[in-house]
C-alpha atoms as a PDB file:
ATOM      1  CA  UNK A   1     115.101  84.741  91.016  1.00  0.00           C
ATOM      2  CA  UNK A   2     113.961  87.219  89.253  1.00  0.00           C
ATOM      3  CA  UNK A   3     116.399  90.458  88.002  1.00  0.00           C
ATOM      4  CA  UNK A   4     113.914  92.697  88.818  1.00  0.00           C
ATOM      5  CA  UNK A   5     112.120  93.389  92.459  1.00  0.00           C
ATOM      6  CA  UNK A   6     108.959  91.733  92.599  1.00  0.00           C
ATOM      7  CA  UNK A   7     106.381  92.246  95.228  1.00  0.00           C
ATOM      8  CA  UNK A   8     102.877  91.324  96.022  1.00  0.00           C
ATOM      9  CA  UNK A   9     100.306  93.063  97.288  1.00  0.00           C
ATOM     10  CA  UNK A  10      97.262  91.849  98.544  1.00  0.00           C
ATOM     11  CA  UNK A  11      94.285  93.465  98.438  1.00  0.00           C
ATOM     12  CA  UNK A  12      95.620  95.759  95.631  1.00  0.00           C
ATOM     13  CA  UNK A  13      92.778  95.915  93.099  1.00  0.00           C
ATOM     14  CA  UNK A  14      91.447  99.607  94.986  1.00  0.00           C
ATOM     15  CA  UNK A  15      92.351 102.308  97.945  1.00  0.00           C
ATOM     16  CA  UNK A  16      95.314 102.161  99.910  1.00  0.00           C
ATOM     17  CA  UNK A  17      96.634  98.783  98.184  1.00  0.00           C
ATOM     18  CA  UNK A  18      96.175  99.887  94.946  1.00  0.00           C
ATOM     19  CA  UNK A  19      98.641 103.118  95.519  1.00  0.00           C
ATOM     20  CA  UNK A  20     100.867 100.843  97.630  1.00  0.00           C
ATOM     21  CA  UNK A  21     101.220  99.264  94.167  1.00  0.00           C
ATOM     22  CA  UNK A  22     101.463 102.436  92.176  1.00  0.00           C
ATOM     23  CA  UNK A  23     104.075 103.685  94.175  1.00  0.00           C
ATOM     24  CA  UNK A  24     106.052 100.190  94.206  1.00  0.00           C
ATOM     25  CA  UNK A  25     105.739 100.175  90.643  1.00  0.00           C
ATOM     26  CA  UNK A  26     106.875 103.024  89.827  1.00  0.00           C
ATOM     27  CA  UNK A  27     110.462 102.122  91.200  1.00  0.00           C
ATOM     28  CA  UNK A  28     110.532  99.853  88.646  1.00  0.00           C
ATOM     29  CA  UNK A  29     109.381  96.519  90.490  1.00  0.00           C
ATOM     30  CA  UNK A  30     106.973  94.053  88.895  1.00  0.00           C
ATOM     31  CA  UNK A  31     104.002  94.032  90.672  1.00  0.00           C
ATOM     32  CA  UNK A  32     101.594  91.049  91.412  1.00  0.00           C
ATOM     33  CA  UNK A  33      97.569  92.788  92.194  1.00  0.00           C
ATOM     34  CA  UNK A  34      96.564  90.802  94.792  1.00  0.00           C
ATOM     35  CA  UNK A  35      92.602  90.149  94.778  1.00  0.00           C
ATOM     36  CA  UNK A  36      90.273  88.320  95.003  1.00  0.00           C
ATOM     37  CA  UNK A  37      87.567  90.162  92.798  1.00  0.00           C
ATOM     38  CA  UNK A  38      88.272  89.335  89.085  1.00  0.00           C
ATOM     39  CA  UNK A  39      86.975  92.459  87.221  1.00  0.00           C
ATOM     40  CA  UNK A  40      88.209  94.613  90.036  1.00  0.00           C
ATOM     41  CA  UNK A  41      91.540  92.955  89.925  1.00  0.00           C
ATOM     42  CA  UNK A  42      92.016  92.654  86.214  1.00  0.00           C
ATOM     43  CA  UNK A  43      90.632  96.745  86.098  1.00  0.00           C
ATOM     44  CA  UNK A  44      93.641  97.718  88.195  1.00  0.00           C
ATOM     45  CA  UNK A  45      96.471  95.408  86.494  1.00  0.00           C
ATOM     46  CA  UNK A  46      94.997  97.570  83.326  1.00  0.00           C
ATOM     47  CA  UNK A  47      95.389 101.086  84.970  1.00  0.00           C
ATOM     48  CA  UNK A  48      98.878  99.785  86.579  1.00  0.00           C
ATOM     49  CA  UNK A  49      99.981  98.991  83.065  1.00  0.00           C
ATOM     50  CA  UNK A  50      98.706 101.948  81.868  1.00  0.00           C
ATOM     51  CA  UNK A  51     100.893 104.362  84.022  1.00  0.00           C
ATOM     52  CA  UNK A  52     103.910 102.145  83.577  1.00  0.00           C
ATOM     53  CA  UNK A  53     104.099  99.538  86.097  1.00  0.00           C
ATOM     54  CA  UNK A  54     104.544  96.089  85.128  1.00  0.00           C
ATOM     55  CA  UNK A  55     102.219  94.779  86.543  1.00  0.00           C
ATOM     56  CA  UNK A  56     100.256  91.110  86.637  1.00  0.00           C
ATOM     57  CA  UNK A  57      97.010  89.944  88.406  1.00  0.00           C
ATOM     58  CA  UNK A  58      97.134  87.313  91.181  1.00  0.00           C
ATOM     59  CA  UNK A  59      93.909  85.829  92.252  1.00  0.00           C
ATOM     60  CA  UNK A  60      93.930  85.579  95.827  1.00  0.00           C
ATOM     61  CA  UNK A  61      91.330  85.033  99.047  1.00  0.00           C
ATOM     62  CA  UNK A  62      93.485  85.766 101.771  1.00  0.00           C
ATOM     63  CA  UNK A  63      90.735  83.225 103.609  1.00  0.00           C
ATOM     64  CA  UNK A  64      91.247  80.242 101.405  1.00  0.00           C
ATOM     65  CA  UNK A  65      94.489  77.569 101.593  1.00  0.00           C
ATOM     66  CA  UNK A  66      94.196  76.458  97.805  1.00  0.00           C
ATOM     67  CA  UNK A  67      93.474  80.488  96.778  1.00  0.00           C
ATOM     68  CA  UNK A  68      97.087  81.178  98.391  1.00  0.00           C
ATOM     69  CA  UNK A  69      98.575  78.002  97.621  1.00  0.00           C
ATOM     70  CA  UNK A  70      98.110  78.457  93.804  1.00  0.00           C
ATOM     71  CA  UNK A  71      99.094  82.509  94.370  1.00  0.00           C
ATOM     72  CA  UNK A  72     102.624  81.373  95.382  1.00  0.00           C
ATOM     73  CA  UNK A  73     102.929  78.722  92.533  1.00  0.00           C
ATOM     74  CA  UNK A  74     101.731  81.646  90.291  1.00  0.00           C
ATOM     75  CA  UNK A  75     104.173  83.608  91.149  1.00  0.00           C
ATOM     76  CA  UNK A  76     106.855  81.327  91.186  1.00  0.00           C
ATOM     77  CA  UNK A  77     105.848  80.658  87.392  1.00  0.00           C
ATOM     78  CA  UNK A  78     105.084  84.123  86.231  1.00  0.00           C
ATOM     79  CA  UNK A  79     107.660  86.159  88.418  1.00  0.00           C
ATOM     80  CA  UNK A  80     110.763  83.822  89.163  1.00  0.00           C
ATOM     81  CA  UNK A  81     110.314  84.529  93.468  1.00  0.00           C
ATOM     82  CA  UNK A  82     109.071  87.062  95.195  1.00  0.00           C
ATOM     83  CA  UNK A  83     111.430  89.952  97.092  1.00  0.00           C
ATOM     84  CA  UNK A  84     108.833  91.918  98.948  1.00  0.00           C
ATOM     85  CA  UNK A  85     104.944  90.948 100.484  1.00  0.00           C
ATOM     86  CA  UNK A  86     103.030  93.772 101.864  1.00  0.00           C
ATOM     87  CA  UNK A  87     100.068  92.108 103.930  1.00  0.00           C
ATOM     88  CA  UNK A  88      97.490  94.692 103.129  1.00  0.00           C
ATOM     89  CA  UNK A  89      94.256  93.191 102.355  1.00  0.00           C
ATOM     90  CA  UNK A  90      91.678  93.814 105.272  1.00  0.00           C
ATOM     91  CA  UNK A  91      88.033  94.346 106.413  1.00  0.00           C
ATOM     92  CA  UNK A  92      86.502  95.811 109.398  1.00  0.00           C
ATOM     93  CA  UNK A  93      83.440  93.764 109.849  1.00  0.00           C
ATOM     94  CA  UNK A  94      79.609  94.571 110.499  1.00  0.00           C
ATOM     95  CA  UNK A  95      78.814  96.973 113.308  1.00  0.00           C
ATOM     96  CA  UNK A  96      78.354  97.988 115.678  1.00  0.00           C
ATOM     97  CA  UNK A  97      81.085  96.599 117.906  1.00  0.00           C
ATOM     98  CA  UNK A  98      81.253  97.202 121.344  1.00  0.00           C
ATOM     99  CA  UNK A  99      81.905  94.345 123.514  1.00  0.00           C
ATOM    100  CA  UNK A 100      78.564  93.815 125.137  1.00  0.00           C
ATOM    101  CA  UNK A 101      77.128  93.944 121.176  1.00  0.00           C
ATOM    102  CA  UNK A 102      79.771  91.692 119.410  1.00  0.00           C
ATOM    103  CA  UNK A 103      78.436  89.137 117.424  1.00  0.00           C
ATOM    104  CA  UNK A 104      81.192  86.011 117.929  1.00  0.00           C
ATOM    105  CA  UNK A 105      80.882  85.499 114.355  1.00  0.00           C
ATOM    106  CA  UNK A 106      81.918  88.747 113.516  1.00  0.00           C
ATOM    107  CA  UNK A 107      85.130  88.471 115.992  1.00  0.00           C
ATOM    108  CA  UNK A 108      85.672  85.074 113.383  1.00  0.00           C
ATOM    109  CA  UNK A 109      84.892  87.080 110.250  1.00  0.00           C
ATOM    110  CA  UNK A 110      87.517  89.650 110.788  1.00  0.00           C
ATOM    111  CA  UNK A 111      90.376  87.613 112.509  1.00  0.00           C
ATOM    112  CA  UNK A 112      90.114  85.106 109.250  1.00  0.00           C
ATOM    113  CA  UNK A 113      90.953  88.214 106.925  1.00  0.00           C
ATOM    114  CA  UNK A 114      92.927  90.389 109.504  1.00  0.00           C
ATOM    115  CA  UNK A 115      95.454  87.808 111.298  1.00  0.00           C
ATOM    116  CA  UNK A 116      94.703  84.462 109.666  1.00  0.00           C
ATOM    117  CA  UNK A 117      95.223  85.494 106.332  1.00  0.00           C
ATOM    118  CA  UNK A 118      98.252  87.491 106.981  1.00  0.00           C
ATOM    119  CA  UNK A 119      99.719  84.044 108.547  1.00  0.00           C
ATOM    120  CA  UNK A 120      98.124  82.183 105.628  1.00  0.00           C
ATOM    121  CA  UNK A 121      99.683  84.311 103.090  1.00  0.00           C
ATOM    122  CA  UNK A 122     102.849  85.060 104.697  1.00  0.00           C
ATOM    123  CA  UNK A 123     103.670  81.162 105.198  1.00  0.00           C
ATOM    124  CA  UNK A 124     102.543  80.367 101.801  1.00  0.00           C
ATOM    125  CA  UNK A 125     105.211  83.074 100.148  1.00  0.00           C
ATOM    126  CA  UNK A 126     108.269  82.885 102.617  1.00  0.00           C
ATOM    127  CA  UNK A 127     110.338  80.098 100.465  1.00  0.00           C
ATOM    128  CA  UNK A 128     110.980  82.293  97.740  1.00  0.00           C
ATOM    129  CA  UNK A 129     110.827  85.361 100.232  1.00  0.00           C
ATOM    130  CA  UNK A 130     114.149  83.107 101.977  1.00  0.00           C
ATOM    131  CA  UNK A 131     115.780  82.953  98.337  1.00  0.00           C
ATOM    132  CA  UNK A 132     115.571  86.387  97.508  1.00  0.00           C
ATOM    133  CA  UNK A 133     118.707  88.713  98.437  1.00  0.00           C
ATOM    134  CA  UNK A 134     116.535  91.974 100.017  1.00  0.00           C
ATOM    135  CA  UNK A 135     113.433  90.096 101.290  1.00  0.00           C
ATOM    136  CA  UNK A 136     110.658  92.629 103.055  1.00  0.00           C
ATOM    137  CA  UNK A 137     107.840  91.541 104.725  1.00  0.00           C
ATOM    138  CA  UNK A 138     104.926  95.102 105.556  1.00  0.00           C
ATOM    139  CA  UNK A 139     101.904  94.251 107.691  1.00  0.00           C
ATOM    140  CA  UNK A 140      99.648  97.038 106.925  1.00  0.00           C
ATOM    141  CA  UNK A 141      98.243  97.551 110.540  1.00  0.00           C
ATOM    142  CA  UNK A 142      96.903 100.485 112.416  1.00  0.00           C
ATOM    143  CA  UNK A 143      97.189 102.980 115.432  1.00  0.00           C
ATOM    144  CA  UNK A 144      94.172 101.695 116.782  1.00  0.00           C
ATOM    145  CA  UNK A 145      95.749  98.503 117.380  1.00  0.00           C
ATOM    146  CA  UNK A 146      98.200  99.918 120.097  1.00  0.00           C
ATOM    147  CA  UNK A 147      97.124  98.855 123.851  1.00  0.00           C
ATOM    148  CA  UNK A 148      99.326 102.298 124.639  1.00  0.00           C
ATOM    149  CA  UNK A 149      96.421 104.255 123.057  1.00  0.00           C
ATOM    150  CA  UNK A 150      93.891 102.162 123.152  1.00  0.00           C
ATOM    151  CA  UNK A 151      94.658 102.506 127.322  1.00  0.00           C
ATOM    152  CA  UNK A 152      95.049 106.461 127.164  1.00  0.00           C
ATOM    153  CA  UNK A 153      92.418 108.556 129.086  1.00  0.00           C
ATOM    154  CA  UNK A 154      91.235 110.120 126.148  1.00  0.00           C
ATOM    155  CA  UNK A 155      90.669 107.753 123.650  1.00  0.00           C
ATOM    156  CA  UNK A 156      87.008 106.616 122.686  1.00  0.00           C
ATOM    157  CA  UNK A 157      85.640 102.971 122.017  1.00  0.00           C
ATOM    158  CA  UNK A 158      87.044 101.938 119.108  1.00  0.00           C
ATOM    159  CA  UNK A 159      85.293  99.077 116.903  1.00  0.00           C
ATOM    160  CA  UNK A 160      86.170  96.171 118.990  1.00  0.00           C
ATOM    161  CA  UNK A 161      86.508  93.160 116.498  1.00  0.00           C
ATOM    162  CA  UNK A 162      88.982  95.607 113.890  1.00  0.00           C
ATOM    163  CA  UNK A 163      90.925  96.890 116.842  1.00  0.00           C
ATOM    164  CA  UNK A 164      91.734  93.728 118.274  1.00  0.00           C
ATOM    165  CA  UNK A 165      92.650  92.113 114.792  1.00  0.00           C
ATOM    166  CA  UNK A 166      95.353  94.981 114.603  1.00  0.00           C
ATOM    167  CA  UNK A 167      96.311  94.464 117.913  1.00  0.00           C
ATOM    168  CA  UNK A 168      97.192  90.580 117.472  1.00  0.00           C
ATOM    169  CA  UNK A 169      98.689  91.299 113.890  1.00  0.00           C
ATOM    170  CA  UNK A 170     100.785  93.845 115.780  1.00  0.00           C
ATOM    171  CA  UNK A 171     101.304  90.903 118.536  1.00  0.00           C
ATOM    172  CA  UNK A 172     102.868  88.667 114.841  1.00  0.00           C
ATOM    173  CA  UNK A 173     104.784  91.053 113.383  1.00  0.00           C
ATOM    174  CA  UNK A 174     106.685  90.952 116.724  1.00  0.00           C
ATOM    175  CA  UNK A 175     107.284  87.430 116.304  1.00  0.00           C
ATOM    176  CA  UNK A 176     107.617  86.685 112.635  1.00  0.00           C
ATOM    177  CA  UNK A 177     110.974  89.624 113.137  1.00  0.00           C
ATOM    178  CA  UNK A 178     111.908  87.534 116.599  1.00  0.00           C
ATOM    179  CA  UNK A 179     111.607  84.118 114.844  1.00  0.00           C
ATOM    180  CA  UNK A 180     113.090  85.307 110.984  1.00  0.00           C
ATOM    181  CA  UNK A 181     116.125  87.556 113.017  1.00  0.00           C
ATOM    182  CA  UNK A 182     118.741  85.413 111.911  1.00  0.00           C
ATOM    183  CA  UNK A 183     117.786  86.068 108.073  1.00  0.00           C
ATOM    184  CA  UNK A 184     117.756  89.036 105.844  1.00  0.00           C
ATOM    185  CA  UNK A 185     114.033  89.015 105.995  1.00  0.00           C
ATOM    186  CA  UNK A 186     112.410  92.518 107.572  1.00  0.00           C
ATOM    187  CA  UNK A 187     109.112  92.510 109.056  1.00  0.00           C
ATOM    188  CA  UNK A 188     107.792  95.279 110.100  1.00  0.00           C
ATOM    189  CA  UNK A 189     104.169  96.993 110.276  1.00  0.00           C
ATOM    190  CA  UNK A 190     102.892  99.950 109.038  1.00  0.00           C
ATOM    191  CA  UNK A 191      99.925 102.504 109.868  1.00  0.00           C
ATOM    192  CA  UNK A 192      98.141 104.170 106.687  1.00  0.00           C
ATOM    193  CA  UNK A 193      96.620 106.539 109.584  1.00  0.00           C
ATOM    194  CA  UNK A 194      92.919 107.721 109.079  1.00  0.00           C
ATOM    195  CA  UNK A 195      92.237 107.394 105.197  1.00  0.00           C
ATOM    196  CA  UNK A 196      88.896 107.692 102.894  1.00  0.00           C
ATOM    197  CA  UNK A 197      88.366 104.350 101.887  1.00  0.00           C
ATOM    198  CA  UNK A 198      85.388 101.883 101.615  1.00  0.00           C
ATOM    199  CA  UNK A 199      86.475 100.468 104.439  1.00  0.00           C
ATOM    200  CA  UNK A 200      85.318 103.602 106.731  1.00  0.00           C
ATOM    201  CA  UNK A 201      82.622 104.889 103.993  1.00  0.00           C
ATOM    202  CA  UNK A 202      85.022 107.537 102.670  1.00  0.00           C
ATOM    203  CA  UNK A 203      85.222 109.303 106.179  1.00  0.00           C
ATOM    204  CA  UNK A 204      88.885 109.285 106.427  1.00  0.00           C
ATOM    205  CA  UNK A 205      91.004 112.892 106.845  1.00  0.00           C
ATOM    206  CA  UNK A 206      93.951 111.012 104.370  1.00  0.00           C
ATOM    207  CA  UNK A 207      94.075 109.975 100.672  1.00  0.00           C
ATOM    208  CA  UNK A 208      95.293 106.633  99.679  1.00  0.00           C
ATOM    209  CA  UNK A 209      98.733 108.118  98.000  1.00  0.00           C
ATOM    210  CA  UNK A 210      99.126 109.673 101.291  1.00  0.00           C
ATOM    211  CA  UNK A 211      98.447 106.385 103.138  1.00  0.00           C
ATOM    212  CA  UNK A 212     100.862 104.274 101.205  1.00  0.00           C
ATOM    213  CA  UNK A 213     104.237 106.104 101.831  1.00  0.00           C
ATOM    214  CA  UNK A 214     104.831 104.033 105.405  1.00  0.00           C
ATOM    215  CA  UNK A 215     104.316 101.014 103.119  1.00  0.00           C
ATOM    216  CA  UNK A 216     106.667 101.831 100.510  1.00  0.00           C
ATOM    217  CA  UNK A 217     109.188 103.329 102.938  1.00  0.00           C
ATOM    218  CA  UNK A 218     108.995 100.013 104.996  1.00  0.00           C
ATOM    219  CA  UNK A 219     109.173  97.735 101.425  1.00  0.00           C
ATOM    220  CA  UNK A 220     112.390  99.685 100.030  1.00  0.00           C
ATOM    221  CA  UNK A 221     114.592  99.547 103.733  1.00  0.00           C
ATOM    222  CA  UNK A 222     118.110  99.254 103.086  1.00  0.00           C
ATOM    223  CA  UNK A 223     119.715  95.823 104.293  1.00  0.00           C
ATOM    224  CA  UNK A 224     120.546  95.929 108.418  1.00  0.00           C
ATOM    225  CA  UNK A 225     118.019  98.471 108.880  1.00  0.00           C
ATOM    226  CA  UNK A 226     115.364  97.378 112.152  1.00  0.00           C
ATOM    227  CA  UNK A 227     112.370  94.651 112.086  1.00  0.00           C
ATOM    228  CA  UNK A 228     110.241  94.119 114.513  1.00  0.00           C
ATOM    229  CA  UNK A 229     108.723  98.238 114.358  1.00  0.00           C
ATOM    230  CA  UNK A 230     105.513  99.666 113.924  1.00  0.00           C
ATOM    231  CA  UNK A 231     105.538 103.387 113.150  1.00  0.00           C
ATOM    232  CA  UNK A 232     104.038 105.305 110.667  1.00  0.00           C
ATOM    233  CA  UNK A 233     105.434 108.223 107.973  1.00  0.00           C
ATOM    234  CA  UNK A 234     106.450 111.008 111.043  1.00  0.00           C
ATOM    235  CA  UNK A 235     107.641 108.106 113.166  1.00  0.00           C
ATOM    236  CA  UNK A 236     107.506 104.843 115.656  1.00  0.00           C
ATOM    237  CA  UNK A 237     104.061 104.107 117.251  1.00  0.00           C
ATOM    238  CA  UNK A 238     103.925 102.673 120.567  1.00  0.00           C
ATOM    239  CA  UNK A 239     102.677  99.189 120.599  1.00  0.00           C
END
């Protein structure tokens, strides 16, 4: 294993990803840029390495078995393990999406990225995840995947295809921390809260630095501290 921390983060080439890496890296970890877009990917490594983080590309489609199969061997090869995966890559999907309008492809489209690829990726990297001494695992979710508000009075329709990816990678995160509870391994998930990204065409109240603190707070817990929680940076979210 490697001396230093090493974490990957997927979907790290822009937005929230991309500072969850900035921040990580500036503790002194070695980063792997997880994406799937080569100039985008290779563009951020540069600016990474630029500010001072040590930083290294990983090409990786969160959608494809041999993409994250030869991530992990990458790793293994470049890095020496892996300490820390935050599961961040994600898309919303076309809209609109009501229920009454949702295409069923759309439902397929966003589940593949949203919860398949989070099981993909997290399967593919939890050997060396078991090996290393402070092993985190952050789901990058959101609010809107909470049945408690998605059930309050005053709460409008959210997109339903998104919503319901966060709600089942809520629904994992529950069971990766039931099933991994007699490791070291901490799985918890995260939400960025309402930030301007491409994913919401810029519309967000929050700015990517300000969206990746509950990642890097939930990558650098101390050893005993909970798994199993979803909160965000003033505090626990109700499931």
């Amino acid at each position: 294993m490697s001396e230093r921390t090493v974490a990957l983060v997927t979907g790290a080439n822009k937005g929230i990803g991309y500072e969850i890496a900035a921040g990580l890296g500036a503790l002194g970890w070695r980063i792997g840029v997880g994406a799937r877009d080569q100039h985008r990917r290779e563009t951020a490594v540069e600016k990474l390495r630029a500010s001072g983080t040590d930083a290294f590309g990983v090409p990786l489609d969160v959608t494809d078995d041999a993409s994250v199969a030869a991530a992990a061997e990458l790793i293994a090869d470049h890095a020496g393990g892996l300490d820390v995966l935050v599961n961040n890559a994600a898309i919303t999907g076309p809209m609109p999406q009501t229920p009454t309008t949702l295409e069923p492809t759309t439902v397929r489209t966003v589940m593949e990225t949203n919860v398949i690829g989070v099981i993909r990726v997290t399967n593919a990297m939890l050997p060396m995840l078991r090996r290393s001494t402070a092993p985190r695992i952050v789901n990058m979710s959101s609010s809107v995947g909470s049945l408690a508000l998605q059930t309050a009075p005053d709460t409008d329709l959210l997109p339903t295809a998104y919503l319901a990816s966060k709600t089942y990678l809520n629904a994992l995160t529950i069971q990766y921390a039931k099933e991994l509870s007699d490791t070291n391994i901490l799985v918890n998930a995260g939400c960025p809260g309402f930030t301007a990204t491409d994913l919401n065409g810029f519309r967000g109240t929050r700015t990517p630095q300000q969206a990746a603190t509950i990642a890097i707070h939930l990558a650098t817990l101390p050893n005993n501290s909970p798994t199993g929680t979803f909160s965000n940076d003033t505090g626990p979210i109700p499931w």
